[in-house]
Protein backbone atom coordinates (compact mmCIF):
# COMPACT_ATOMS: atom_id res chain seq x y z
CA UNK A 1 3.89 -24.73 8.40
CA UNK A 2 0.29 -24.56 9.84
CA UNK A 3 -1.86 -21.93 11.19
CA UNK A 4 -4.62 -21.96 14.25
CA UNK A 5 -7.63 -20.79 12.77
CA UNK A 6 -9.31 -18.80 15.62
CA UNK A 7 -12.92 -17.25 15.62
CA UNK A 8 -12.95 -14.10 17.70
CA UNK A 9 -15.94 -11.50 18.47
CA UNK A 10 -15.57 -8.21 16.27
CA UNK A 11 -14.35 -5.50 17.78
CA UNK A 12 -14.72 -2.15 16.18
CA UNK A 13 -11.51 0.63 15.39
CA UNK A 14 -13.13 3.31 17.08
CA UNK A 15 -13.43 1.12 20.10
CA UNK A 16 -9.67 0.18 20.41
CA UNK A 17 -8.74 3.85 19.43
CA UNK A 18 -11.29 4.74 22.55
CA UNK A 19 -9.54 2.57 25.33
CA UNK A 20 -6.28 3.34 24.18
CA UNK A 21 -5.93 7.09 23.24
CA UNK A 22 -5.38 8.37 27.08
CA UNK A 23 -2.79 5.72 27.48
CA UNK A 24 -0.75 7.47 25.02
CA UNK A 25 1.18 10.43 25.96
CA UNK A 26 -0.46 13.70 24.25
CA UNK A 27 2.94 14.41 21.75
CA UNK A 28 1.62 11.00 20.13
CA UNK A 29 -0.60 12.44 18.65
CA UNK A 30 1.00 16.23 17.22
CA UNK A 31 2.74 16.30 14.20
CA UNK A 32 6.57 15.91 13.39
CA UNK A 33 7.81 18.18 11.10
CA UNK A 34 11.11 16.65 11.49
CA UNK A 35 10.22 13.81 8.93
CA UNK A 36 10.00 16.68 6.29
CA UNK A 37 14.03 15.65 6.50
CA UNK A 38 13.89 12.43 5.77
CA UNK A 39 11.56 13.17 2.98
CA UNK A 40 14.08 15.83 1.32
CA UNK A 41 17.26 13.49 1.69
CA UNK A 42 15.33 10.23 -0.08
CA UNK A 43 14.82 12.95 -2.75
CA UNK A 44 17.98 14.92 -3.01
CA UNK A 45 18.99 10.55 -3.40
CA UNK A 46 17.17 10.06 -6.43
CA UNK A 47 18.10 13.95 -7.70
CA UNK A 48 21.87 12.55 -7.21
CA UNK A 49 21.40 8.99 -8.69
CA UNK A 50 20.18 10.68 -11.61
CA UNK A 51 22.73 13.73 -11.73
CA UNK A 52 25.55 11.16 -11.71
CA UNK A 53 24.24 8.60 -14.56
CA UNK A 54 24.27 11.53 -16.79
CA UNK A 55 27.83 11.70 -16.09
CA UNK A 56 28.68 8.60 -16.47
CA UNK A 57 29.27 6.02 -19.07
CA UNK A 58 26.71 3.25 -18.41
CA UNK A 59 27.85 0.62 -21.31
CA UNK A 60 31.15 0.81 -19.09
CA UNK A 61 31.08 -2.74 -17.06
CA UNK A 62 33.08 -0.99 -14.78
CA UNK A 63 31.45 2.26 -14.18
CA UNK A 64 28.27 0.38 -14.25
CA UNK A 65 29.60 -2.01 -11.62
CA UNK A 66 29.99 1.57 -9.24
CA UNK A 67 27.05 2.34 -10.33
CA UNK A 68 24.81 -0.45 -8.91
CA UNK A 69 24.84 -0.04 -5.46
CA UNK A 70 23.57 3.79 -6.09
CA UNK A 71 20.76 1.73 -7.69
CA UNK A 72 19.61 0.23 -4.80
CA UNK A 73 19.90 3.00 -2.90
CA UNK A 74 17.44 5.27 -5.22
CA UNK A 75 15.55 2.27 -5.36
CA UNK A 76 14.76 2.79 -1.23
CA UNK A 77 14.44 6.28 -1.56
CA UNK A 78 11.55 5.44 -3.84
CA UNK A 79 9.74 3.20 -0.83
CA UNK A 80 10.77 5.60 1.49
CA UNK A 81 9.38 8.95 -0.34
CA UNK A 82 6.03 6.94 -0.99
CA UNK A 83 5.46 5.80 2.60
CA UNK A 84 6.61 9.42 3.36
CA UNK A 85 3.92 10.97 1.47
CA UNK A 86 1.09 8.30 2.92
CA UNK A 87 1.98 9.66 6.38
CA UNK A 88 1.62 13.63 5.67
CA UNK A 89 -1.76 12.61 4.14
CA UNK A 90 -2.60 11.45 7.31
CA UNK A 91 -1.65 14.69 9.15
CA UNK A 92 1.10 13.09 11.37
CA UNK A 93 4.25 15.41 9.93
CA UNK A 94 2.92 18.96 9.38
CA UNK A 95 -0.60 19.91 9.59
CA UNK A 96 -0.96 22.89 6.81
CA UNK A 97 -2.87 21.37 4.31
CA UNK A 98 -1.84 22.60 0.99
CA UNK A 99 1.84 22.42 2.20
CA UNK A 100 1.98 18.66 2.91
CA UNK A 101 -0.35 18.52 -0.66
CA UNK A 102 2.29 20.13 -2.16
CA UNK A 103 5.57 18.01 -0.69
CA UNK A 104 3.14 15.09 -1.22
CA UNK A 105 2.86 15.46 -4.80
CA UNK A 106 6.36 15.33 -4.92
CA UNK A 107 7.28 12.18 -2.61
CA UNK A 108 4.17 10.46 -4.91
CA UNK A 109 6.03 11.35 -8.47
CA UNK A 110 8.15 8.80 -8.49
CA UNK A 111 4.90 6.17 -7.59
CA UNK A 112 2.56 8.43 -10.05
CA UNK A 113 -0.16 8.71 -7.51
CA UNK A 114 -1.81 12.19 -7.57
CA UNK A 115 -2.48 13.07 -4.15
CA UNK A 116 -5.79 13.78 -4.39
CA UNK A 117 -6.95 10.31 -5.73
CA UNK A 118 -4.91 8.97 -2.78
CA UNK A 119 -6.61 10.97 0.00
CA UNK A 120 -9.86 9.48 -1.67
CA UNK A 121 -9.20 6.14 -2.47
CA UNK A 122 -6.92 5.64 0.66
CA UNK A 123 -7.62 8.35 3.66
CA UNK A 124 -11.73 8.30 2.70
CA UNK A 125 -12.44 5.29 1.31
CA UNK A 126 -10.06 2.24 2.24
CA UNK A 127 -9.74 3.03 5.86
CA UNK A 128 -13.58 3.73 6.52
CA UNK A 129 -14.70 0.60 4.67
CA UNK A 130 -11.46 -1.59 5.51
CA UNK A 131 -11.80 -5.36 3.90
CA UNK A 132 -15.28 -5.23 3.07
CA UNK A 133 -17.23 -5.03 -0.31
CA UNK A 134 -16.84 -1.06 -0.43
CA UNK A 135 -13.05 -1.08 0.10
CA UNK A 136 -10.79 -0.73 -3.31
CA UNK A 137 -7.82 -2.36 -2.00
CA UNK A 138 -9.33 -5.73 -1.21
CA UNK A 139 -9.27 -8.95 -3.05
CA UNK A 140 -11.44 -9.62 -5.68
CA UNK A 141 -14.53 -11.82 -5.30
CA UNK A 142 -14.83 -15.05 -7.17
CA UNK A 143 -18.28 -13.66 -8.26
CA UNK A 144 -17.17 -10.69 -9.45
CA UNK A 145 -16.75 -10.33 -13.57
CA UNK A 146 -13.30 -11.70 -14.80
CA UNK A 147 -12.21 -8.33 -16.27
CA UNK A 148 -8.85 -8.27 -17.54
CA UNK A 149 -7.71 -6.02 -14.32
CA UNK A 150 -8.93 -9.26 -12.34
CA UNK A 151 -6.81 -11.37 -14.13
CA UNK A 152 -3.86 -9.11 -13.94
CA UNK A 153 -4.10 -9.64 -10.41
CA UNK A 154 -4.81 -13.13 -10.31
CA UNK A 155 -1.80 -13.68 -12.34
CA UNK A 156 0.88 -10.55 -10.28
CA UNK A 157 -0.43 -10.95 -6.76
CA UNK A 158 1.04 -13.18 -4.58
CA UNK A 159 -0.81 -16.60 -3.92
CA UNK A 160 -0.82 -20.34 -4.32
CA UNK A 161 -1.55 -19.78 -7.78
CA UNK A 162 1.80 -17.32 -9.12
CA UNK A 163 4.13 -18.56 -11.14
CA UNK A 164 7.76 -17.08 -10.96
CA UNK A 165 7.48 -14.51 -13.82
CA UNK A 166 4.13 -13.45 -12.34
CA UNK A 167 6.03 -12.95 -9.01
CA UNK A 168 8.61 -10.45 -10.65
CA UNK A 169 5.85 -8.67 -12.83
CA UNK A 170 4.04 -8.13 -9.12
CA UNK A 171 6.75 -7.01 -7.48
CA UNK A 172 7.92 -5.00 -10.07
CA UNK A 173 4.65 -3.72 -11.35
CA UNK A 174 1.91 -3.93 -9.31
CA UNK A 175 2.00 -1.02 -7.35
CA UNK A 176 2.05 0.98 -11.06
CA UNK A 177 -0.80 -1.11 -12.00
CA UNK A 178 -2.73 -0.18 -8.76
CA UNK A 179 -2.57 3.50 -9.63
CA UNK A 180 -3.44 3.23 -13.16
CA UNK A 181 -6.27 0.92 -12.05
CA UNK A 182 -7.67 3.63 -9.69
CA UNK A 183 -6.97 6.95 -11.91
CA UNK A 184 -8.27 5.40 -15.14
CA UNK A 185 -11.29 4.39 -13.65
CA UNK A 186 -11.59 8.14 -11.78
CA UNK A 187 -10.65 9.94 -15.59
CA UNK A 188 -12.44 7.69 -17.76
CA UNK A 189 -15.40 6.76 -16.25
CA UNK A 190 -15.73 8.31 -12.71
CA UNK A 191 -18.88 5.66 -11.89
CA UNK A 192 -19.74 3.65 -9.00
CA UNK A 193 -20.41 1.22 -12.18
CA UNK A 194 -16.72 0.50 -13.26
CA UNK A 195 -16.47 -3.56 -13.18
CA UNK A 196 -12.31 -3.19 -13.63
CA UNK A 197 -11.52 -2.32 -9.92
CA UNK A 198 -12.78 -4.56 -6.69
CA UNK A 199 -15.10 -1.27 -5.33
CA UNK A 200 -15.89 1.32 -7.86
CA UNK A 201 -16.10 4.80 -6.92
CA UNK A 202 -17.09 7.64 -8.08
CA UNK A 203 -15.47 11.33 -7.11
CA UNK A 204 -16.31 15.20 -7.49
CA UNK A 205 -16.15 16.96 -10.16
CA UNK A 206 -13.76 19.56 -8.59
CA UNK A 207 -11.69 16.44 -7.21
CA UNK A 208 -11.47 14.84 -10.69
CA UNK A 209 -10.23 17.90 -12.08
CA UNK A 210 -7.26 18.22 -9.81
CA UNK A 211 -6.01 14.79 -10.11
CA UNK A 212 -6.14 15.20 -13.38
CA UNK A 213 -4.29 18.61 -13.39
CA UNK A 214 -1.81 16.67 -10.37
CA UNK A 215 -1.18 13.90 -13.03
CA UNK A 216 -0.43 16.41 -15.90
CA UNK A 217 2.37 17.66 -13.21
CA UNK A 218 3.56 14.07 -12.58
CA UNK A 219 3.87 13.13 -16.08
CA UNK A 220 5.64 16.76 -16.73
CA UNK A 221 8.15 15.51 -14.05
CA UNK A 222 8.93 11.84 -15.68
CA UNK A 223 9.27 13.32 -19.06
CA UNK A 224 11.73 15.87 -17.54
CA UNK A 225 13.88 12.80 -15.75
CA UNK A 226 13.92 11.37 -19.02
CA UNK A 227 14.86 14.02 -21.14
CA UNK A 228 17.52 14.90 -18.63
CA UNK A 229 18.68 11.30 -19.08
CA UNK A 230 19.11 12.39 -22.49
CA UNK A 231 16.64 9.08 -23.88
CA UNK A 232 19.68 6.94 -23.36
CA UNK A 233 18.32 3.52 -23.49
CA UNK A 234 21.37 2.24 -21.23
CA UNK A 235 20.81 4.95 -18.59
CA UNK A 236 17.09 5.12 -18.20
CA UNK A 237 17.24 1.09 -17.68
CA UNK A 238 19.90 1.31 -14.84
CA UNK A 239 18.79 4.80 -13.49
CA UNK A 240 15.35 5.13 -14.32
CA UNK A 241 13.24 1.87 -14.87
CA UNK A 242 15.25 -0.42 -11.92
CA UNK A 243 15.34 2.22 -9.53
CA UNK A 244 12.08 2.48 -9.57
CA UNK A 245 10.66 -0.46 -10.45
CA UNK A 246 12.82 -1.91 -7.21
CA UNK A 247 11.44 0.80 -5.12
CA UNK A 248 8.08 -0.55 -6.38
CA UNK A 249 9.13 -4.07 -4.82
CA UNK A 250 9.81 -2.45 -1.75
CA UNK A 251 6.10 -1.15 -1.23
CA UNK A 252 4.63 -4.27 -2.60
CA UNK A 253 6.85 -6.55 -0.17
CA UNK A 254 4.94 -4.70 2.92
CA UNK A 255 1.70 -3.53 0.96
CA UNK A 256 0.74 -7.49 -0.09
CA UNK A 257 0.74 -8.52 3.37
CA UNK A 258 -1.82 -5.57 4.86
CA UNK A 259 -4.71 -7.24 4.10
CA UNK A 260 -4.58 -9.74 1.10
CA UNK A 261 -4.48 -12.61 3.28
CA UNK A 262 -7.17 -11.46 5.87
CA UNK A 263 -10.86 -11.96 6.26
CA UNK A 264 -13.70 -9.59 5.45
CA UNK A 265 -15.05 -8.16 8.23
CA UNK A 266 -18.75 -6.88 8.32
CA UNK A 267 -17.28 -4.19 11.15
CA UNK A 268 -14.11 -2.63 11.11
CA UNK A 269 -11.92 -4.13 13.11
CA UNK A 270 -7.75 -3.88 12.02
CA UNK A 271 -6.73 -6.80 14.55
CA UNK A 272 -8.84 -9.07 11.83
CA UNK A 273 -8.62 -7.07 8.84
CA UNK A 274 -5.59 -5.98 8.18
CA UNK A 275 -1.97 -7.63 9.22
CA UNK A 276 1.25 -5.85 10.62
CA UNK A 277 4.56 -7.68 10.10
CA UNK A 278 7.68 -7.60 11.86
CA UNK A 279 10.54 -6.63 9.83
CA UNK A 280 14.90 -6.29 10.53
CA UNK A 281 14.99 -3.04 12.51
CA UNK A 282 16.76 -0.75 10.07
CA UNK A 283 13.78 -1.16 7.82
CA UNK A 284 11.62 0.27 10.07
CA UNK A 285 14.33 3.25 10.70
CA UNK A 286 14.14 3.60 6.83
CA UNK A 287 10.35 2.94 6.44
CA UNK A 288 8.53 5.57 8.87
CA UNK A 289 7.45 1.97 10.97
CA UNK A 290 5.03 1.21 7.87
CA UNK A 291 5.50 -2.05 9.08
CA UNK A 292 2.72 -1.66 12.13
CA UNK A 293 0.38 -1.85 9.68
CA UNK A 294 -2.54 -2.64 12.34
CA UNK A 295 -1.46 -0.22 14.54
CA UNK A 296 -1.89 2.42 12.15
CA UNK A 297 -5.56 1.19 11.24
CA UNK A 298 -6.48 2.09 14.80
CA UNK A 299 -4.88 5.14 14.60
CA UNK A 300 -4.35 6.59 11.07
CA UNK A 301 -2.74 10.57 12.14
CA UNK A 302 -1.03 9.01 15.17
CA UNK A 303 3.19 9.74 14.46
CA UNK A 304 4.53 6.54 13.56
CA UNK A 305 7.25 6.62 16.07
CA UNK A 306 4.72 5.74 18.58
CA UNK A 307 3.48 2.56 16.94
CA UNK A 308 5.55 0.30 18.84
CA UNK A 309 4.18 1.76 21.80
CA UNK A 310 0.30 0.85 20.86
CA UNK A 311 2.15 -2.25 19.84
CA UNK A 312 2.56 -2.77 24.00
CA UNK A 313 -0.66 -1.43 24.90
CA UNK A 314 -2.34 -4.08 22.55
CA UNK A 315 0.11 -6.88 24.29
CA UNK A 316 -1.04 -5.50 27.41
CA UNK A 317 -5.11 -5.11 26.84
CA UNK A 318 -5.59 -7.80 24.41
CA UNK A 319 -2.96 -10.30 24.18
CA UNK A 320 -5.50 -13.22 22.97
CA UNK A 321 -5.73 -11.43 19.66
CA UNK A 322 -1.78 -10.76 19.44
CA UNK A 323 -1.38 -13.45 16.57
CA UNK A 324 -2.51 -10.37 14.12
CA UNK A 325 1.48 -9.45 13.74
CA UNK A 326 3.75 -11.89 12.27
CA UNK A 327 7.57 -11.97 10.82
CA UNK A 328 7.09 -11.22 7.36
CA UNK A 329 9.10 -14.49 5.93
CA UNK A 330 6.00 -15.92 7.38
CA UNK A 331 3.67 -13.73 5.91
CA UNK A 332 4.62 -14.11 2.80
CA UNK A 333 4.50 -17.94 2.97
CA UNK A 334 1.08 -17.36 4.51
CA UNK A 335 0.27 -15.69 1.30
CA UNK A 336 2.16 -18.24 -1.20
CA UNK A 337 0.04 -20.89 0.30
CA UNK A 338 -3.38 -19.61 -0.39
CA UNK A 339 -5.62 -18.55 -3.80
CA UNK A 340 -6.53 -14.80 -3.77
CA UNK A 341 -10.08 -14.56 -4.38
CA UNK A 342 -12.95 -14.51 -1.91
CA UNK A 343 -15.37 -16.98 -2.44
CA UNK A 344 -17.16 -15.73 0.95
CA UNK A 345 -16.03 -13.69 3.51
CA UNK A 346 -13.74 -16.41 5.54
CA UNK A 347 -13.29 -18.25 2.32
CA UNK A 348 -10.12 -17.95 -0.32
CA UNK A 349 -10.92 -19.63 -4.01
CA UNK A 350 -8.78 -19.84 -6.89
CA UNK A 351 -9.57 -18.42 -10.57
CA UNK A 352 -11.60 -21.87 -11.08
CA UNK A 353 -13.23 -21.85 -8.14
CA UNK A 354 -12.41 -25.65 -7.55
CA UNK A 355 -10.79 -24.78 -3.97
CA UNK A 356 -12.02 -23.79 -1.34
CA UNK A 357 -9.11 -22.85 1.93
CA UNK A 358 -10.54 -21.22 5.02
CA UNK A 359 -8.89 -17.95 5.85
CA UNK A 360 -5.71 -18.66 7.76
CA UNK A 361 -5.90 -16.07 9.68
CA UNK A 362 -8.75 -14.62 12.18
CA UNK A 363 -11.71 -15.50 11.58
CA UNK A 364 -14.54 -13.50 13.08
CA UNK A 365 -17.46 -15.19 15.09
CA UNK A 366 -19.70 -12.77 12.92
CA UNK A 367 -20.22 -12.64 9.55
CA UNK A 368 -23.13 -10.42 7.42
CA UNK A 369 -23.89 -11.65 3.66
CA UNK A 370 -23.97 -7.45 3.33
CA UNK A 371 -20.26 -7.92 2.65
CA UNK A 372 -21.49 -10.01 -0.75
CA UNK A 373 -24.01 -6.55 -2.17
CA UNK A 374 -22.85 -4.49 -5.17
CA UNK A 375 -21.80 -1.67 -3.05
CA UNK A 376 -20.42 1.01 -4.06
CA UNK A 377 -19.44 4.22 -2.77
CA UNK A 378 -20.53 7.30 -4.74
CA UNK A 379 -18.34 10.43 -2.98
């Protein structure tokens, strides 16, 4: 399969957002308290799954065999709750603060992301300084030190350089490994100087103290699972560790795609830097339409019902930069075909910096060696 490689002029998010706001209808943009529902049955799922294994007899083929399908089920609930949480963040479901805090530290249990460090590394940080030097969820630069986090990342994140266990620790893993990346970094060290993570940053004392008090709770809640699971090896294998590590799979089949395979972008602009994929209906039913990935970019507190419908607007006012959404069998290929580490912004390397593969996506006519400083952000 090949790709056109097309340089297009940057165009900034606040710019799209700004031509296409009054073209959405006003409810777009007020929150739904009705996803509160969704939230509560993905949990009172897992609550089930996990009220059930304790009844039954795991080491039982048979029961086991009944079992499985429950698996997969949880294991959804798990993506589901996560995504869930990322949206009330955002403001989009309720908009009382300490409420949606609250039901957000519960839908992030199961992913152990305190919601604080999320609002910081993801709401503050990620979409203000999207694919550039600042942003902690980009790749790492070829340049940058070969920690031991980079080469956990070299070897779980998908690229032209995974092998097939490296594929299953990813799926299965990485999204755990992203947190503890992030709230190690925070706890231990809180310093724009951590060489570990892509973009260090640094938080306030007050906010470091409530993710680590939010963590405390989080760990509280795993232990309590487990007890109630009664330390059965055989139970928390089928009804603790797949579940989630499967619901794991499920964010990292969407989250890998966002912006791992895009360019860096010197300005902000989500049809370049980031990459929505088009996925079997019922996922997006199940998913809250994480799937508009770009979409949201423009408009992070907009209710994700209405995605599709910027979707149209973007068809209609910019269809010469439609090629940012893709199916996601493609996207995936896009991302099995190419190293993961920037050696420039347009440019992917692998870990020995022998290759050098232009960006198949968008490339921008602009590019700034500013994305190349040690920056940091120091909140």
């Amino acid at each position: 399969m090949s790709y056109v490689i097309a340089k297009k002029a940057l165009i900034s998010q606040a710019t799209y957002a700004k031509k296409l706001r009054p073209l959405l209808p006003p409810e777009a943009f007020e929150p739904d308290p009705g996803k509160l529902l969704v939230l509560a049955v993905n949990a009172l799922i897992l609550l089930l799954g996990w009220a059930i294994a304790k009844r039954l007899n795991l080491h039982s083929v048979g029961q086991l065999g009944l079992y499985l399908p429950l698996v997969l089920v949880m294991a959804n609930s798990v993506t589901a709750l996560t995504f869930g949480s990322h949206e009330l963040l955002h403001g989009s479901i309720i908009r009382r603060p300490r409420l949606a805090h609250l039901f957000s530290l519960l839908g992030f249990t199961p992913g152990w992301m305190p919601p604080t460090l999320w609002q910081i590394v993801h709401n503050r940080i990620h979409h203000n300084n999207t694919n550039t030097a600042a942003d902690p969820d980009r790749n790492y630069l070829f340049d940058q030190p070969n920690t031991w986090c980079k080469r956990v990342q070299n070897f779980a994140v998908l690229s032209s350089e995974i092998t097939p266990l490296g594929l299953i620790f990813g799926l299965l893993m990485s999204w755990g490994f992203y947190t503890f990346r992030n709230l190690t970094s925070v706890l231990l060290f809180n310093s724009p100087e951590v060489k570990y993570v892509p973009a260090a940053f640094a938080v306030k004392p007050k906010e470091r103290r409530k993710i680590a008090a939010e963590f405390l709770v989080i760990l509280l809640i795993h232990l309590g699972i487990i007890s109630y699971l009664e330390f059965d090896v055989t139970k928390l294998i089928w009804a603790y560790f797949l579940p989630v590590g499967l619901g794991y799979a499920g964010l990292i089949s969407y989250i890998g795609t966002n912006h791992l395979a895009s360019p860096m972008t010197a300005v902000n602009d989500p049809l370049l830097n980031s990459l929505s994929v088009q996925v079997p209906k019922i996922f997006d039913v199940l998913h809250l339409n994480f799937s508009y990935h770009a979409e949201h970019h423009i408009f992070p507190g907009l209710n994700s019902e209405y995605y599709p419908r910027v979707r149209e607007l973007l068809q209609r006012h910019y269809p010469e930069r439609m090629d940012y959404v893709t199916p996601i069998q493609q996207a995936w290929h896009l991302m099995r075909s190419t190293p993961r580490l920037y050696r420039d912004e347009t440019t992917f390397t692998d870990w020995s910096g022998t290759e050098s593969v232009p960006c198949p996506l968008n490339l921008p006519v602009e590019s700034s060696s500013e994305l190349y400083s040690p920056v940091a952000t120091n909140l």
